[in-house]
C-alpha atoms as a PDB file:
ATOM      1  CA  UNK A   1     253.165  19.440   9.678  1.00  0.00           C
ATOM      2  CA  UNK A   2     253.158  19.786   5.809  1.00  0.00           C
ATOM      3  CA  UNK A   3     250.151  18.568   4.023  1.00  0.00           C
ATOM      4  CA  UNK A   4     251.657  15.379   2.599  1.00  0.00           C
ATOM      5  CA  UNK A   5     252.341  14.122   6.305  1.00  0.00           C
ATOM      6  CA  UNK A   6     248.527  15.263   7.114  1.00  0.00           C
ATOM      7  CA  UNK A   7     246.292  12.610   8.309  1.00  0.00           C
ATOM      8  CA  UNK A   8     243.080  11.815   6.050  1.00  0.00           C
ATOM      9  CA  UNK A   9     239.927  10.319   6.441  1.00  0.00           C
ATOM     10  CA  UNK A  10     238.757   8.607   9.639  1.00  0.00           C
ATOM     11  CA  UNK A  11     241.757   8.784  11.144  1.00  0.00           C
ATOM     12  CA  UNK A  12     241.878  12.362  11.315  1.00  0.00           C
ATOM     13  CA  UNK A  13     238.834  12.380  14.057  1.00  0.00           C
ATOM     14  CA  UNK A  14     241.022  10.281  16.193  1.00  0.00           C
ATOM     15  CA  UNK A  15     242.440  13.071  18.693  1.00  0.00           C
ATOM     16  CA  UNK A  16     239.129  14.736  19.179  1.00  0.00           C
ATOM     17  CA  UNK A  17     237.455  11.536  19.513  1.00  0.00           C
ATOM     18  CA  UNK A  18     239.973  10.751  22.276  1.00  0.00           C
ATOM     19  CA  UNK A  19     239.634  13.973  24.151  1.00  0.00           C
ATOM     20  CA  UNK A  20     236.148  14.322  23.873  1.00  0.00           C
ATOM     21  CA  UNK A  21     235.440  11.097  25.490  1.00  0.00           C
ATOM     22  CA  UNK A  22     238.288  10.353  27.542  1.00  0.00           C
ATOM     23  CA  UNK A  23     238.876   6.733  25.963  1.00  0.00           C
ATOM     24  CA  UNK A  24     241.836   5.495  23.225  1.00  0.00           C
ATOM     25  CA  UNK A  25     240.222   4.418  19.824  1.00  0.00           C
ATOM     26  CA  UNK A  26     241.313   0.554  21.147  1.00  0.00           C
ATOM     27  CA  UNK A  27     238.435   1.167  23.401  1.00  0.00           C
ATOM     28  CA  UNK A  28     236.052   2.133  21.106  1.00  0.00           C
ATOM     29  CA  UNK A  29     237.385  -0.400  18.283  1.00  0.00           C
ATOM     30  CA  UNK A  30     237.077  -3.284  20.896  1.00  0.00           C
ATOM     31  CA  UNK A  31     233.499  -2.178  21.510  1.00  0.00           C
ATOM     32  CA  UNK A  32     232.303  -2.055  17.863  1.00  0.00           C
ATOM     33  CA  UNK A  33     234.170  -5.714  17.321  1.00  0.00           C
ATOM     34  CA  UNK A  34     231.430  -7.050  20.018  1.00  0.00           C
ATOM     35  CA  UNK A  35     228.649  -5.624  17.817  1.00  0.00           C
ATOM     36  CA  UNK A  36     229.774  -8.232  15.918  1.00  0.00           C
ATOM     37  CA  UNK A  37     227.987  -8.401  12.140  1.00  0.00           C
ATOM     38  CA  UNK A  38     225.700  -5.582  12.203  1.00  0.00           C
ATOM     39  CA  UNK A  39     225.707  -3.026   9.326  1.00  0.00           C
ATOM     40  CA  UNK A  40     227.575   0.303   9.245  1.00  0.00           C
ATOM     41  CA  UNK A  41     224.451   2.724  10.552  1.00  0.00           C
ATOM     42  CA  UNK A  42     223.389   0.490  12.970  1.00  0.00           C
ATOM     43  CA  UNK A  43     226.928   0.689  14.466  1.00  0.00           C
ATOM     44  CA  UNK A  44     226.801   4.077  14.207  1.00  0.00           C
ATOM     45  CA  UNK A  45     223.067   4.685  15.901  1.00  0.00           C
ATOM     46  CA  UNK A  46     224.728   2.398  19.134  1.00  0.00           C
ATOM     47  CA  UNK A  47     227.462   4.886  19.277  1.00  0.00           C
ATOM     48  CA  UNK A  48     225.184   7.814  19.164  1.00  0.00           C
ATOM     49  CA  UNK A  49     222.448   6.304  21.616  1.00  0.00           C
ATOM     50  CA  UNK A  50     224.545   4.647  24.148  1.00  0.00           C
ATOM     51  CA  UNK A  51     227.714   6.731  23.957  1.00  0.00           C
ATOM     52  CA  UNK A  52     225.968  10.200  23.255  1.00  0.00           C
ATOM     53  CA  UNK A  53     228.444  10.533  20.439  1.00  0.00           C
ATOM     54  CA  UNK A  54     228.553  13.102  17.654  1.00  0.00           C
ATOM     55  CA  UNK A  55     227.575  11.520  14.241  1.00  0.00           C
ATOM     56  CA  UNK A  56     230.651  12.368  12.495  1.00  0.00           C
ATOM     57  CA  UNK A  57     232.637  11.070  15.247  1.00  0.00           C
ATOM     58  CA  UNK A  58     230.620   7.806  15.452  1.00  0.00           C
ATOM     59  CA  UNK A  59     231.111   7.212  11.873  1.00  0.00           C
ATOM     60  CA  UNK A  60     234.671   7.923  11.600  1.00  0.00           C
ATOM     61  CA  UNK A  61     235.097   5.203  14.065  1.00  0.00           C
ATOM     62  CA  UNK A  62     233.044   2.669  12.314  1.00  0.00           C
ATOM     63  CA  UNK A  63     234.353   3.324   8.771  1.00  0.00           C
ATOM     64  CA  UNK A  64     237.499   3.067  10.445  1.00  0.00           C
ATOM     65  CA  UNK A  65     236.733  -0.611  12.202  1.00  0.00           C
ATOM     66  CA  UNK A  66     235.064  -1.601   9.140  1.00  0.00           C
ATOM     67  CA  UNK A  67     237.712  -1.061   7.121  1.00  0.00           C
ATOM     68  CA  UNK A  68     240.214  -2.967   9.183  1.00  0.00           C
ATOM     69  CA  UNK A  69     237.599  -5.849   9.216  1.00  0.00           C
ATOM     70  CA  UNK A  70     237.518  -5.699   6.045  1.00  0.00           C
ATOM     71  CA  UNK A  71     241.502  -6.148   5.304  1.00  0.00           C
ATOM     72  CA  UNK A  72     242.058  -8.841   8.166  1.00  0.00           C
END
């Protein structure tokens, strides 16, 4: 893979995300989209405290969902 065809930013935390928890990002998308309006860190603090979930991967996720929110 050649560094223009790299994937950047949240995205990139997708594959150890999925292996280190055993679920597709769809799950974890669908679960943040029930949070419904909270803020960004407060998203991320569920993650952590109910999913055990690293920080970095917890706010890859949400910058990720937030994002698409954001453009829909």
């Amino acid at each position: 893979m050649t560094d223009s065809h790299k994937v950047k930013g949240p995205a990139s935390y997708f594959p150890s995300i999925e292996k280190k928890y055993g679920q597709p990002i769809s799950h974890w998308t669908s679960l943040l989209q029930a949070l419904g309006d909270r803020k960004h860190m407060e998203m991320v603090a569920w993650l952590k405290a109910e999913h055990q979930m690293g920080h970095g991967h917890a706010n890859a996720l949400v910058a990720h969902h937030l994002a698409r929110a954001k453009r829909a």
